[in-house]
Each structure stands twice: as C-alpha cells, then as structure tokens.
PDB file of N, CA and C in Angstrom:
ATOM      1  N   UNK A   1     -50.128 115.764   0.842  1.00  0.00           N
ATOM      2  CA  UNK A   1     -48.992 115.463   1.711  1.00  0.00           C
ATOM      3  C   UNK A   1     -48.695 116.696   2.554  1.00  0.00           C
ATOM      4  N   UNK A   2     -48.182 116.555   3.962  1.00  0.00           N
ATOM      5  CA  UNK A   2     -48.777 117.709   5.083  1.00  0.00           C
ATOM      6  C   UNK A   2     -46.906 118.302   4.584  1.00  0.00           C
ATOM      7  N   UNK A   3     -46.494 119.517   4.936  1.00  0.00           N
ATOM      8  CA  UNK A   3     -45.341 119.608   4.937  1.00  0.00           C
ATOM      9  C   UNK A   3     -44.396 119.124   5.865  1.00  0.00           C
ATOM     10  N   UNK A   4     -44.911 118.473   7.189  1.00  0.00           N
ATOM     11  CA  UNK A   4     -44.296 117.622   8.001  1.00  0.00           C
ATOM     12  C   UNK A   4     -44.002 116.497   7.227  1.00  0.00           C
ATOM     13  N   UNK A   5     -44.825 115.722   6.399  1.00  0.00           N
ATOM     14  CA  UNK A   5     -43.983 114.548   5.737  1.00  0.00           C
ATOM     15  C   UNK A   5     -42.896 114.799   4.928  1.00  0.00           C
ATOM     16  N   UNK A   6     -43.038 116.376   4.274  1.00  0.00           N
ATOM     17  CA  UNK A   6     -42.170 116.575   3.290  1.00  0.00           C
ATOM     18  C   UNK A   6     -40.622 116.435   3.444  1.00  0.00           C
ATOM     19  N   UNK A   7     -41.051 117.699   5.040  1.00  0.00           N
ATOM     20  CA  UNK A   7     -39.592 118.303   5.823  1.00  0.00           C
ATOM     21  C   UNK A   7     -38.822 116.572   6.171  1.00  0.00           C
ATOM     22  N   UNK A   8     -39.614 115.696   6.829  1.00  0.00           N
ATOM     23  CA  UNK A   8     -39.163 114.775   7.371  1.00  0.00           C
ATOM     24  C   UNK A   8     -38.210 113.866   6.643  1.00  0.00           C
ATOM     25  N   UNK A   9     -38.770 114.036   4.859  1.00  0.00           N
ATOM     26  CA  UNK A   9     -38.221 113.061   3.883  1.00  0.00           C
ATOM     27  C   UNK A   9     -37.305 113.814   3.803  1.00  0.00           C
ATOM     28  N   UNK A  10     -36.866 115.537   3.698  1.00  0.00           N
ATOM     29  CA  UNK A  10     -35.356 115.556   3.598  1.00  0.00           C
ATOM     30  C   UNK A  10     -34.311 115.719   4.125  1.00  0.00           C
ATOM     31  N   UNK A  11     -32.997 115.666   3.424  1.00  0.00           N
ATOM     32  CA  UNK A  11     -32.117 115.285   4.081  1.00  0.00           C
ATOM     33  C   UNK A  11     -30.913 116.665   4.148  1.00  0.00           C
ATOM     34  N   UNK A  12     -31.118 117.057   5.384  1.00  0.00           N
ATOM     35  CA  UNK A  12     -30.623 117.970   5.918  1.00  0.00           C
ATOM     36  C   UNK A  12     -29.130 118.275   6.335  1.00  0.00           C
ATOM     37  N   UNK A  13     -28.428 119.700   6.204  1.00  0.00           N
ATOM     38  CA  UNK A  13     -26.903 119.166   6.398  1.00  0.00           C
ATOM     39  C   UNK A  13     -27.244 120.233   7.801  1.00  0.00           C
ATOM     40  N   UNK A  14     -25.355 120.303   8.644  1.00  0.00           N
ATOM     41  CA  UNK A  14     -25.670 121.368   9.373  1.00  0.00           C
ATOM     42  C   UNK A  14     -26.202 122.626   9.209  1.00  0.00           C
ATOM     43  N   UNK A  15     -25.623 123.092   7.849  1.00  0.00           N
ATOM     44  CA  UNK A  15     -26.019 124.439   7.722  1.00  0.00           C
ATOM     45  C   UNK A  15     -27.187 124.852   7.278  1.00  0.00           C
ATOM     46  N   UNK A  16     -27.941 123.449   6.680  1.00  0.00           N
ATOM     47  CA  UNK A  16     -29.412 124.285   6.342  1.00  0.00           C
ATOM     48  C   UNK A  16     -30.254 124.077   7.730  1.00  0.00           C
ATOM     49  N   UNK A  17     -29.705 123.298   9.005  1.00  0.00           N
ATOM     50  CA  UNK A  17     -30.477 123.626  10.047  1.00  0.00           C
ATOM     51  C   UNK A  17     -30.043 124.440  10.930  1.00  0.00           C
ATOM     52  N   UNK A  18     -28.523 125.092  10.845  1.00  0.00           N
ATOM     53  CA  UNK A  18     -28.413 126.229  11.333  1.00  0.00           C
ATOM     54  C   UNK A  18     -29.172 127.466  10.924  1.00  0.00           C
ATOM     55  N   UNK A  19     -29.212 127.597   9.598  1.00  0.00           N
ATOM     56  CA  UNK A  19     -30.629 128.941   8.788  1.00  0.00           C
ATOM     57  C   UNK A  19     -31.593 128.367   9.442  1.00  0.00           C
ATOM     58  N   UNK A  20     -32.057 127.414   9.658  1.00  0.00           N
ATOM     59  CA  UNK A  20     -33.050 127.112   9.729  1.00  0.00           C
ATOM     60  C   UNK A  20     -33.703 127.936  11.118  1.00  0.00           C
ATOM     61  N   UNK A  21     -33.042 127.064  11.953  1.00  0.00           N
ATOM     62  CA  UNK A  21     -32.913 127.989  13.502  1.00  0.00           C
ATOM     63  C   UNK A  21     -33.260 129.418  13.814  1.00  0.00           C
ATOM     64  N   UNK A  22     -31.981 129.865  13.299  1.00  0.00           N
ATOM     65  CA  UNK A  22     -31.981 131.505  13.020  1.00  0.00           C
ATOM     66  C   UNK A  22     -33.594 131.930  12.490  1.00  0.00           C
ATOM     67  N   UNK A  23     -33.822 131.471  11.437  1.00  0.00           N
ATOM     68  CA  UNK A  23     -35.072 131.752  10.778  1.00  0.00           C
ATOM     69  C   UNK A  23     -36.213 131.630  11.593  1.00  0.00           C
ATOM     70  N   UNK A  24     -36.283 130.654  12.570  1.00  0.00           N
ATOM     71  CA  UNK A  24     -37.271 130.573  13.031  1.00  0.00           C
ATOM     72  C   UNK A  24     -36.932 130.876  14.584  1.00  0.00           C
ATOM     73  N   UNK A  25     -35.982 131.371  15.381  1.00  0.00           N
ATOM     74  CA  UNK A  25     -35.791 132.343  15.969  1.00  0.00           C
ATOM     75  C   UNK A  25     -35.953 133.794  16.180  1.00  0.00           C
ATOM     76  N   UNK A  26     -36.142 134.684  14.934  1.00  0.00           N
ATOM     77  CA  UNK A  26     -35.853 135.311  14.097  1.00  0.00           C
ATOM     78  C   UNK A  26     -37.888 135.961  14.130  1.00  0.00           C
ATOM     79  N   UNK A  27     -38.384 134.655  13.746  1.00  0.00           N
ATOM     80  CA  UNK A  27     -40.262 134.655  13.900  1.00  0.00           C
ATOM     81  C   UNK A  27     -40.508 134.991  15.019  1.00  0.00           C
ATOM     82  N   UNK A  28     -40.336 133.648  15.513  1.00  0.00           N
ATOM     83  CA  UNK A  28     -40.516 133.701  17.026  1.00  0.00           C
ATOM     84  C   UNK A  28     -40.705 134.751  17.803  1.00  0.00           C
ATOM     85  N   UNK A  29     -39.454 134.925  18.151  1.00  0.00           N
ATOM     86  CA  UNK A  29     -39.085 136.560  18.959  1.00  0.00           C
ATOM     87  C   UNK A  29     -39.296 137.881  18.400  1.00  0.00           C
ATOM     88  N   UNK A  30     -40.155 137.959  16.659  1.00  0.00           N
ATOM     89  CA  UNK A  30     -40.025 139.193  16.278  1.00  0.00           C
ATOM     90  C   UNK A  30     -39.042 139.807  16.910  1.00  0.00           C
ATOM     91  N   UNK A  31     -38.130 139.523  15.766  1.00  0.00           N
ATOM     92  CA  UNK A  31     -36.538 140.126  15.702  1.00  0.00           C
ATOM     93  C   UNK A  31     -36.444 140.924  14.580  1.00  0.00           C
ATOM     94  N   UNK A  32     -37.293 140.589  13.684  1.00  0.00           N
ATOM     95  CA  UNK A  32     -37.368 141.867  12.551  1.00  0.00           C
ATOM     96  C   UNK A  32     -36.006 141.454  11.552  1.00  0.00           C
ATOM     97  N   UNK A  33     -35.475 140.220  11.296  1.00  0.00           N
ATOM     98  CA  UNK A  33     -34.307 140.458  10.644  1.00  0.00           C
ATOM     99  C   UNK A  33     -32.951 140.712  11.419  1.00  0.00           C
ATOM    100  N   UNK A  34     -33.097 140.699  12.309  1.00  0.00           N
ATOM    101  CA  UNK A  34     -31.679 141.032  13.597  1.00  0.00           C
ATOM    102  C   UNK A  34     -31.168 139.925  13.687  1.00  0.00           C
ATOM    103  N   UNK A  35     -32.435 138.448  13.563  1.00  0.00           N
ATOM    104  CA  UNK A  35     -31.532 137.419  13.763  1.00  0.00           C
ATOM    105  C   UNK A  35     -29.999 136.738  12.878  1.00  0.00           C
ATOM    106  N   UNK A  36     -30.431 137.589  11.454  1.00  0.00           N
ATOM    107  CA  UNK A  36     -29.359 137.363  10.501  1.00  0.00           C
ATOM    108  C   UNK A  36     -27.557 137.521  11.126  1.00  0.00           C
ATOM    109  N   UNK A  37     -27.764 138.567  12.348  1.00  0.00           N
ATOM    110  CA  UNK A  37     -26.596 138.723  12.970  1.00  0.00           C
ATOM    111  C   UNK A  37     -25.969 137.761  13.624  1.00  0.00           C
ATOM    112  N   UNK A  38     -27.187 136.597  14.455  1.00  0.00           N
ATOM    113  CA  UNK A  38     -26.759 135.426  15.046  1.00  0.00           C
ATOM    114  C   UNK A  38     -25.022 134.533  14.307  1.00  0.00           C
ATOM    115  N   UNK A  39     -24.816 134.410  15.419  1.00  0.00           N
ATOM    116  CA  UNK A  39     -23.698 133.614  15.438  1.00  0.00           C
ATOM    117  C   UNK A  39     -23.900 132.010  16.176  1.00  0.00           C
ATOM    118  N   UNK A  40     -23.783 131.020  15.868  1.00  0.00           N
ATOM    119  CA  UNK A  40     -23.198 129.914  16.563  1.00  0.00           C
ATOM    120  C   UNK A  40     -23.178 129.700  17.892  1.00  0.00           C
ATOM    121  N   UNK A  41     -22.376 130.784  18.128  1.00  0.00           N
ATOM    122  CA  UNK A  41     -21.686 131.551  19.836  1.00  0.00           C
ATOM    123  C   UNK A  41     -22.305 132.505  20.409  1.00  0.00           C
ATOM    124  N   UNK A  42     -23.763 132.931  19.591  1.00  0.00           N
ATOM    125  CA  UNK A  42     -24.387 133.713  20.164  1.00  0.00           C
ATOM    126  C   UNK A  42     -25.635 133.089  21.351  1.00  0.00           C
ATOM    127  N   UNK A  43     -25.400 133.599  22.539  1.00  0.00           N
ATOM    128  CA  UNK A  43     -25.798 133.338  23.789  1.00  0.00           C
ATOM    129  C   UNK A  43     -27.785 133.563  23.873  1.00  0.00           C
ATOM    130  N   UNK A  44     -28.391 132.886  24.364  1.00  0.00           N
ATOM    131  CA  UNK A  44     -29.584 133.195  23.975  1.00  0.00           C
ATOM    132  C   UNK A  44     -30.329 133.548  25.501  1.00  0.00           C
ATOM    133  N   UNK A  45     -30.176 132.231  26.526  1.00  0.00           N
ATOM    134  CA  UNK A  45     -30.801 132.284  27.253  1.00  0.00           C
ATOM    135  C   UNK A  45     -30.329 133.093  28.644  1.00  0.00           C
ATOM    136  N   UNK A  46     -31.128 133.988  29.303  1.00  0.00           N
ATOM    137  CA  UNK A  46     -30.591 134.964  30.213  1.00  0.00           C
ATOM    138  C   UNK A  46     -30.251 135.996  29.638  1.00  0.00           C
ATOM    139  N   UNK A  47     -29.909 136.161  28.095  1.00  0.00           N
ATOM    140  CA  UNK A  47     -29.527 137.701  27.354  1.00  0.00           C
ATOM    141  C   UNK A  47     -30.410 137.498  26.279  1.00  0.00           C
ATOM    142  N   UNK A  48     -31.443 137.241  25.944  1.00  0.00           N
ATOM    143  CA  UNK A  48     -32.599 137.045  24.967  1.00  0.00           C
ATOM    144  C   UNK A  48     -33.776 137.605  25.911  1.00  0.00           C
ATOM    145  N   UNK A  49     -34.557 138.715  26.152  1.00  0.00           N
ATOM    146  CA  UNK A  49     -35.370 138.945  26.690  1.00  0.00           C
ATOM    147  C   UNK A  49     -36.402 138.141  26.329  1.00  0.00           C
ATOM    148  N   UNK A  50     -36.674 138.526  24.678  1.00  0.00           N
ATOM    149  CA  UNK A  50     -37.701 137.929  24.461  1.00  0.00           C
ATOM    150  C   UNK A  50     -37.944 136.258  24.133  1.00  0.00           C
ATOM    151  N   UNK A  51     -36.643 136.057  24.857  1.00  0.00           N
ATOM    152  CA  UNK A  51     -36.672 134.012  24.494  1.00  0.00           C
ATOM    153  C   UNK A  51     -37.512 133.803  26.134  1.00  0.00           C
ATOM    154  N   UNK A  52     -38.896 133.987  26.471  1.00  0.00           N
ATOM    155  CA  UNK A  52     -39.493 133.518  27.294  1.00  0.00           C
ATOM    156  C   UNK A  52     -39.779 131.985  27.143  1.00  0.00           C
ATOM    157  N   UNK A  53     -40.588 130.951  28.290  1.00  0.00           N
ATOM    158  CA  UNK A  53     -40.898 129.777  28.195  1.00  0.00           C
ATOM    159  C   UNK A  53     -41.941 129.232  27.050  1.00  0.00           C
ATOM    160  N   UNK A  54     -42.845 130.628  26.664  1.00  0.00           N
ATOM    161  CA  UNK A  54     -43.985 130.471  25.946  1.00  0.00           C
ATOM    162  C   UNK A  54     -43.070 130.151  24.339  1.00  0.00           C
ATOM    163  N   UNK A  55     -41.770 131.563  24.228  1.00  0.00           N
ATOM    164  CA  UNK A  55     -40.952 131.363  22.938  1.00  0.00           C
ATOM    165  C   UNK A  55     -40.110 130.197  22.430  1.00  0.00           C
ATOM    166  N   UNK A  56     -39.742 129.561  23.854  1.00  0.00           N
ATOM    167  CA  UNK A  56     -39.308 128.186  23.711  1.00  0.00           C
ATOM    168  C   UNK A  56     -40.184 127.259  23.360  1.00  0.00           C
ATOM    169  N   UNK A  57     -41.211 127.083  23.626  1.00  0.00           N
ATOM    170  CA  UNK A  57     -42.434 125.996  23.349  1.00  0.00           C
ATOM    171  C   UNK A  57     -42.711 126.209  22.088  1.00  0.00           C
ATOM    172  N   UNK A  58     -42.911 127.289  21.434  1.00  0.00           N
ATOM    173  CA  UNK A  58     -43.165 127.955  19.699  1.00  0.00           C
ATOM    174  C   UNK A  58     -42.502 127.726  19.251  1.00  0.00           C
ATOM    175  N   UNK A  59     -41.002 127.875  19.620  1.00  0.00           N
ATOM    176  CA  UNK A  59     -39.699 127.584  18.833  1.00  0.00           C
ATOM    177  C   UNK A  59     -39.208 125.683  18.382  1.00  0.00           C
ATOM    178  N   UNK A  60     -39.558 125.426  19.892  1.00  0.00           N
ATOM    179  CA  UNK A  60     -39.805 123.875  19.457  1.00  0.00           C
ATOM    180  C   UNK A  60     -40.562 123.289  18.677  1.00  0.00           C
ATOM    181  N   UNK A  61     -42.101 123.887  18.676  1.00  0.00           N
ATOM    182  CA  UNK A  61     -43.606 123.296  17.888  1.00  0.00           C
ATOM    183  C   UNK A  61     -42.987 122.989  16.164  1.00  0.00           C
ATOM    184  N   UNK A  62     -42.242 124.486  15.900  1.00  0.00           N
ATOM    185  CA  UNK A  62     -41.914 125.167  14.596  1.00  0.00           C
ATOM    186  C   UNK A  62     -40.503 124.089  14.169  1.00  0.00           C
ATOM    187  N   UNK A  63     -40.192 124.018  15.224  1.00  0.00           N
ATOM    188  CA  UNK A  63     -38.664 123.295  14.272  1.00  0.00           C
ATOM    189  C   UNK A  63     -39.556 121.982  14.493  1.00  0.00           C
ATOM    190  N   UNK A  64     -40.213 121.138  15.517  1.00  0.00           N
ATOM    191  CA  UNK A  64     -40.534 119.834  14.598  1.00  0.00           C
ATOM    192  C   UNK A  64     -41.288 119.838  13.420  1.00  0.00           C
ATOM    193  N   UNK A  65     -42.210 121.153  13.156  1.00  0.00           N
ATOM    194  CA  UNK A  65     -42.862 120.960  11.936  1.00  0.00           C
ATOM    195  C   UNK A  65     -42.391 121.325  10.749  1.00  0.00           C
ATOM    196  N   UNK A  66     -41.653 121.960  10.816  1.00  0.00           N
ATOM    197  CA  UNK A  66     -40.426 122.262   9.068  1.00  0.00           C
ATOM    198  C   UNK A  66     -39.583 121.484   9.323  1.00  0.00           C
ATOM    199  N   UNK A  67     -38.998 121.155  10.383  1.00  0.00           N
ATOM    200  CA  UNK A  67     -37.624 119.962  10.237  1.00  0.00           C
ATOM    201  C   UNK A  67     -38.168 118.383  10.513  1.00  0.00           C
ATOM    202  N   UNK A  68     -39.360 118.259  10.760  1.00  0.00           N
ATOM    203  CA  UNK A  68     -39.668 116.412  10.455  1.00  0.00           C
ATOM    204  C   UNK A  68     -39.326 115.956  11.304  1.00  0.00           C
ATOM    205  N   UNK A  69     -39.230 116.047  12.801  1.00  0.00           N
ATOM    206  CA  UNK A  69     -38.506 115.152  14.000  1.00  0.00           C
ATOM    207  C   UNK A  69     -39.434 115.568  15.257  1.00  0.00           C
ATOM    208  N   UNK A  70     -39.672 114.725  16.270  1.00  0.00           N
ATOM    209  CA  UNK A  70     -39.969 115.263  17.293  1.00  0.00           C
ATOM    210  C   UNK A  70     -39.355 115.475  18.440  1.00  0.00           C
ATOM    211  N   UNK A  71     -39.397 116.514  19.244  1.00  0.00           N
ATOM    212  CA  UNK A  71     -38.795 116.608  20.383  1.00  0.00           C
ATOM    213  C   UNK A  71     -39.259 115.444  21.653  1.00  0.00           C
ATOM    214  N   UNK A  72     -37.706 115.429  22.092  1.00  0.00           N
ATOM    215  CA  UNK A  72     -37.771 114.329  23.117  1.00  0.00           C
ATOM    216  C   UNK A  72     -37.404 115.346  24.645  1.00  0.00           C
ATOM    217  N   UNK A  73     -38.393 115.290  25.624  1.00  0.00           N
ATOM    218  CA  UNK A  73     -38.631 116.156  26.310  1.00  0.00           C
ATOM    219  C   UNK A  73     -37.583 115.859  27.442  1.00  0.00           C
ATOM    220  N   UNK A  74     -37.414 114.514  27.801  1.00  0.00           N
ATOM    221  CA  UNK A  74     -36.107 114.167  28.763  1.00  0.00           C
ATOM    222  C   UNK A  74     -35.219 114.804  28.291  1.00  0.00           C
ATOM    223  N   UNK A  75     -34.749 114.870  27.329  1.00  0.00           N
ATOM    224  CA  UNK A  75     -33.684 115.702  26.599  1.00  0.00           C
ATOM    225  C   UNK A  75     -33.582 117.197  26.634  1.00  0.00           C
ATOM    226  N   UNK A  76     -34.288 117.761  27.125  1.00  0.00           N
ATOM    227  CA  UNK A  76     -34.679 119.427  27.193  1.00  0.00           C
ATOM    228  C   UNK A  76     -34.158 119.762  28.919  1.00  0.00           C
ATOM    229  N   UNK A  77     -32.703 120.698  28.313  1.00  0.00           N
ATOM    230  CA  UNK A  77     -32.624 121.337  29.827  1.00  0.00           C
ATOM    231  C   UNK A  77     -32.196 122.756  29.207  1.00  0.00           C
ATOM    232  N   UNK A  78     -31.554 123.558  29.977  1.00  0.00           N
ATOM    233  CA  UNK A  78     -31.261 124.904  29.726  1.00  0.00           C
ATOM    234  C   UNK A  78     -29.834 125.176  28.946  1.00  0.00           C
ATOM    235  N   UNK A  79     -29.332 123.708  28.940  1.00  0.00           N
ATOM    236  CA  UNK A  79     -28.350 123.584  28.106  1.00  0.00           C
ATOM    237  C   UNK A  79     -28.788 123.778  26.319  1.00  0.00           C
ATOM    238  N   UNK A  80     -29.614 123.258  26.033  1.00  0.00           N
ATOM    239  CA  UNK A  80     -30.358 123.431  24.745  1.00  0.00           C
ATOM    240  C   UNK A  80     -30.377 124.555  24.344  1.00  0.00           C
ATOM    241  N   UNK A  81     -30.963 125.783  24.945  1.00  0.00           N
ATOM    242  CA  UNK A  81     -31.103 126.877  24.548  1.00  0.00           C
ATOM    243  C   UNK A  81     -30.077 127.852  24.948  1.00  0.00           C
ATOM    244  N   UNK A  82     -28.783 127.374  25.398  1.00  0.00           N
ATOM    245  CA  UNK A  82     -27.987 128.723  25.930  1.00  0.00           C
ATOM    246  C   UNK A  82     -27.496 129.334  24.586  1.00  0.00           C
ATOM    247  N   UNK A  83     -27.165 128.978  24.289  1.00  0.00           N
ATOM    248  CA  UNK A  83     -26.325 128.947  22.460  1.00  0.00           C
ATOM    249  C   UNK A  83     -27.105 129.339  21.243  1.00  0.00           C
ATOM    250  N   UNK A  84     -26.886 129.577  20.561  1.00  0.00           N
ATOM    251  CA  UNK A  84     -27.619 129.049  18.890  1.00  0.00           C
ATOM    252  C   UNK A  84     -26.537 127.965  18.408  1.00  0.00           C
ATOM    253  N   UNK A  85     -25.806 128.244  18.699  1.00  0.00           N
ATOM    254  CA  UNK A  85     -24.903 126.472  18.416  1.00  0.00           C
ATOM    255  C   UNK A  85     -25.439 125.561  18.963  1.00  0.00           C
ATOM    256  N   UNK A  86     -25.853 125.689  20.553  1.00  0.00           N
ATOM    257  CA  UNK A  86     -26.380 124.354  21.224  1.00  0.00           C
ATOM    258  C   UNK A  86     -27.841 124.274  20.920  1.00  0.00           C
ATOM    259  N   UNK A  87     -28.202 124.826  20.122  1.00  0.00           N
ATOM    260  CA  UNK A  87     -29.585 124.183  19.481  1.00  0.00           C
ATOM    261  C   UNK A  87     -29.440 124.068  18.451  1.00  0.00           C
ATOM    262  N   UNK A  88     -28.723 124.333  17.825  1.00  0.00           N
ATOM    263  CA  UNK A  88     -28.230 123.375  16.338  1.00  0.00           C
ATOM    264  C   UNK A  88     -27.778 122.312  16.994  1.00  0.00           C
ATOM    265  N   UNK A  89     -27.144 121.943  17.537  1.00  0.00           N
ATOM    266  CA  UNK A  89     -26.624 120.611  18.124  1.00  0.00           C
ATOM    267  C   UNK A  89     -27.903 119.954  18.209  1.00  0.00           C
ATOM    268  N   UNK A  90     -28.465 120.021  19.198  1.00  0.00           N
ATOM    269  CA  UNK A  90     -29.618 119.478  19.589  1.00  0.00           C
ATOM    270  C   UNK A  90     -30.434 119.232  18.765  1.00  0.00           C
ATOM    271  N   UNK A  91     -31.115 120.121  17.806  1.00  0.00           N
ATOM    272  CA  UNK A  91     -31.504 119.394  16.456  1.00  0.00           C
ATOM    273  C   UNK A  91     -31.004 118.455  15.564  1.00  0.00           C
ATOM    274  N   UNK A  92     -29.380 118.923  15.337  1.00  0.00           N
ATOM    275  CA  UNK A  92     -28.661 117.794  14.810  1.00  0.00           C
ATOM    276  C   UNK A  92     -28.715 116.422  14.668  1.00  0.00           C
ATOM    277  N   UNK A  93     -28.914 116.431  16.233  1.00  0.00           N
ATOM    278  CA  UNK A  93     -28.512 115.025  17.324  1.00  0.00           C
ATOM    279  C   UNK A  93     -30.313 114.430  16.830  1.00  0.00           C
ATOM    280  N   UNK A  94     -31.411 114.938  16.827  1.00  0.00           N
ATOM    281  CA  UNK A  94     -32.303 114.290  16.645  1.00  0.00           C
ATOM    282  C   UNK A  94     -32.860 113.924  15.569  1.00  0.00           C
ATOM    283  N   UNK A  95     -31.891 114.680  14.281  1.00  0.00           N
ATOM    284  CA  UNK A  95     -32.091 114.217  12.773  1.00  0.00           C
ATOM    285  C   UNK A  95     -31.009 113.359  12.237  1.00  0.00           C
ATOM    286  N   UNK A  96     -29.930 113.190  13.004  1.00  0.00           N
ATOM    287  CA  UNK A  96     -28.882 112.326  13.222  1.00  0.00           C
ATOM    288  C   UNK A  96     -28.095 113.027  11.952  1.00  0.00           C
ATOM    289  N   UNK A  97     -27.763 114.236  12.419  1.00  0.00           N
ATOM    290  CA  UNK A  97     -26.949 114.909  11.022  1.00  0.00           C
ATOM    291  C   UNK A  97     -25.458 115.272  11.801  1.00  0.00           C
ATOM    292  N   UNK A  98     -24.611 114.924  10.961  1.00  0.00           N
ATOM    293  CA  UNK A  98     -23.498 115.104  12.136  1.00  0.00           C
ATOM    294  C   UNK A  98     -22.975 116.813  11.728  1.00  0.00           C
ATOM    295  N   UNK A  99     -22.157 117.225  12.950  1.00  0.00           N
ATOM    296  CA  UNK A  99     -21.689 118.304  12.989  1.00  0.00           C
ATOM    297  C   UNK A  99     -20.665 118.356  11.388  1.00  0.00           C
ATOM    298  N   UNK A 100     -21.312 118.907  10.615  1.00  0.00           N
ATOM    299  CA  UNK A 100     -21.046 119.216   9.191  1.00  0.00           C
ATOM    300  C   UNK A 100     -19.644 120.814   9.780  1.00  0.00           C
ATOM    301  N   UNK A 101     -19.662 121.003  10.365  1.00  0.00           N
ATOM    302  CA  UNK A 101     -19.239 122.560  10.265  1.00  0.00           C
ATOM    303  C   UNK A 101     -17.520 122.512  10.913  1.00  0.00           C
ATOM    304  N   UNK A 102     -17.398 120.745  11.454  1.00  0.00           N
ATOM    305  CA  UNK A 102     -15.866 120.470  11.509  1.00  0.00           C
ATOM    306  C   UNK A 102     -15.503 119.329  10.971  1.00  0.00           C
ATOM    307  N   UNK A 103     -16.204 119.123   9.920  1.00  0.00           N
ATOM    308  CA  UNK A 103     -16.164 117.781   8.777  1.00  0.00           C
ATOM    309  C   UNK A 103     -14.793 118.021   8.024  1.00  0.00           C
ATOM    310  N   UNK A 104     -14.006 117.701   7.452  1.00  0.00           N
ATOM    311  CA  UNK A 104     -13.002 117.590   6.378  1.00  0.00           C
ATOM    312  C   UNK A 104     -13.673 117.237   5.281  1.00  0.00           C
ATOM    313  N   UNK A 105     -12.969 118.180   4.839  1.00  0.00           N
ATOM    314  CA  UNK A 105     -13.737 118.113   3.125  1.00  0.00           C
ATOM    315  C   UNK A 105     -13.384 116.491   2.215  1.00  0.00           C
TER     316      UNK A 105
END
C-alpha cells in the first residue's frame, strides 16, 4: 500500500495540516528548522525569497502525496500562497476539514 493511499484514508484535523504545511515548507525552502517560527499570519509570497514557482510546484507535489488529495489547478491563484493560513485553508477546503482553529469546543 503506497503512502498516498495511507495519507488519503486519514482523517485529518486543522492542526495536523497546519504542521503539516510548516513541515513541508520548512523542506522545501531549506529553512533548516526556521519554519517552526511560522505563524498562520505569516506572509509568504513576495517576502519568502526562496518560495520561487519551482518551490510552489514541490510544495504542492508533497502536500498531495502525504495529505491524499489532489490539487485542483483552477483553484490556484496567488491568494493560496500569500499566508501560511491561506494554505492551510486551501488544503482544508480540499480535504473538506473545517476550520478546526475557531470551532467551539
């Protein structure tokens, strides 16, 4: 069983695809561990040197293959990547996990 079937069978909240992100942000950009600083509200695109077009395409490949979903490319604008919140969103939205992080307990 490939780990794409694995990732796909589980069931994900916000916050393990917010780590998730980070983590593989974190690869991506050889950040060395810097990404642990990320915030939510932390701004990526235009103040991320190293978030080039090539890092976006890697960053996408990587989250459909540990998170089980595929990217829907109509859906991809520069809104996606301004944030690390707005790509948790955006993953969210395609594993249909709702925003866990203003849920009531």
């Amino acid at each position: 069983m490939s780990q794409v079937r694995i990732a796909s069978a589980r069931k994900w909240s916000w916050l393990d695809i917010e780590k998730e992100v980070i983590t593989i942000l974190d690869e991506v950009l050889s950040l060395k561990g810097r990404a642990a600083a990320l915030t939510l509200d932390s701004r990526l695109l235009h103040t991320a040197p190293e978030l080039d077009p090539l890092a976006i395409i890697a960053s996408l490949a990587l989250l459909e293959e540990r998170l089980g979903f595929n990217v829907d490319e109509s859906e991809l604008d520069g809104a996606v990547f301004a944030t690390v919140g707005s790509l948790v969103a955006y993953v969210c939205t395609r594993l249909d996990v709702s925003s866990g992080q203003h849920d009531a307990p």
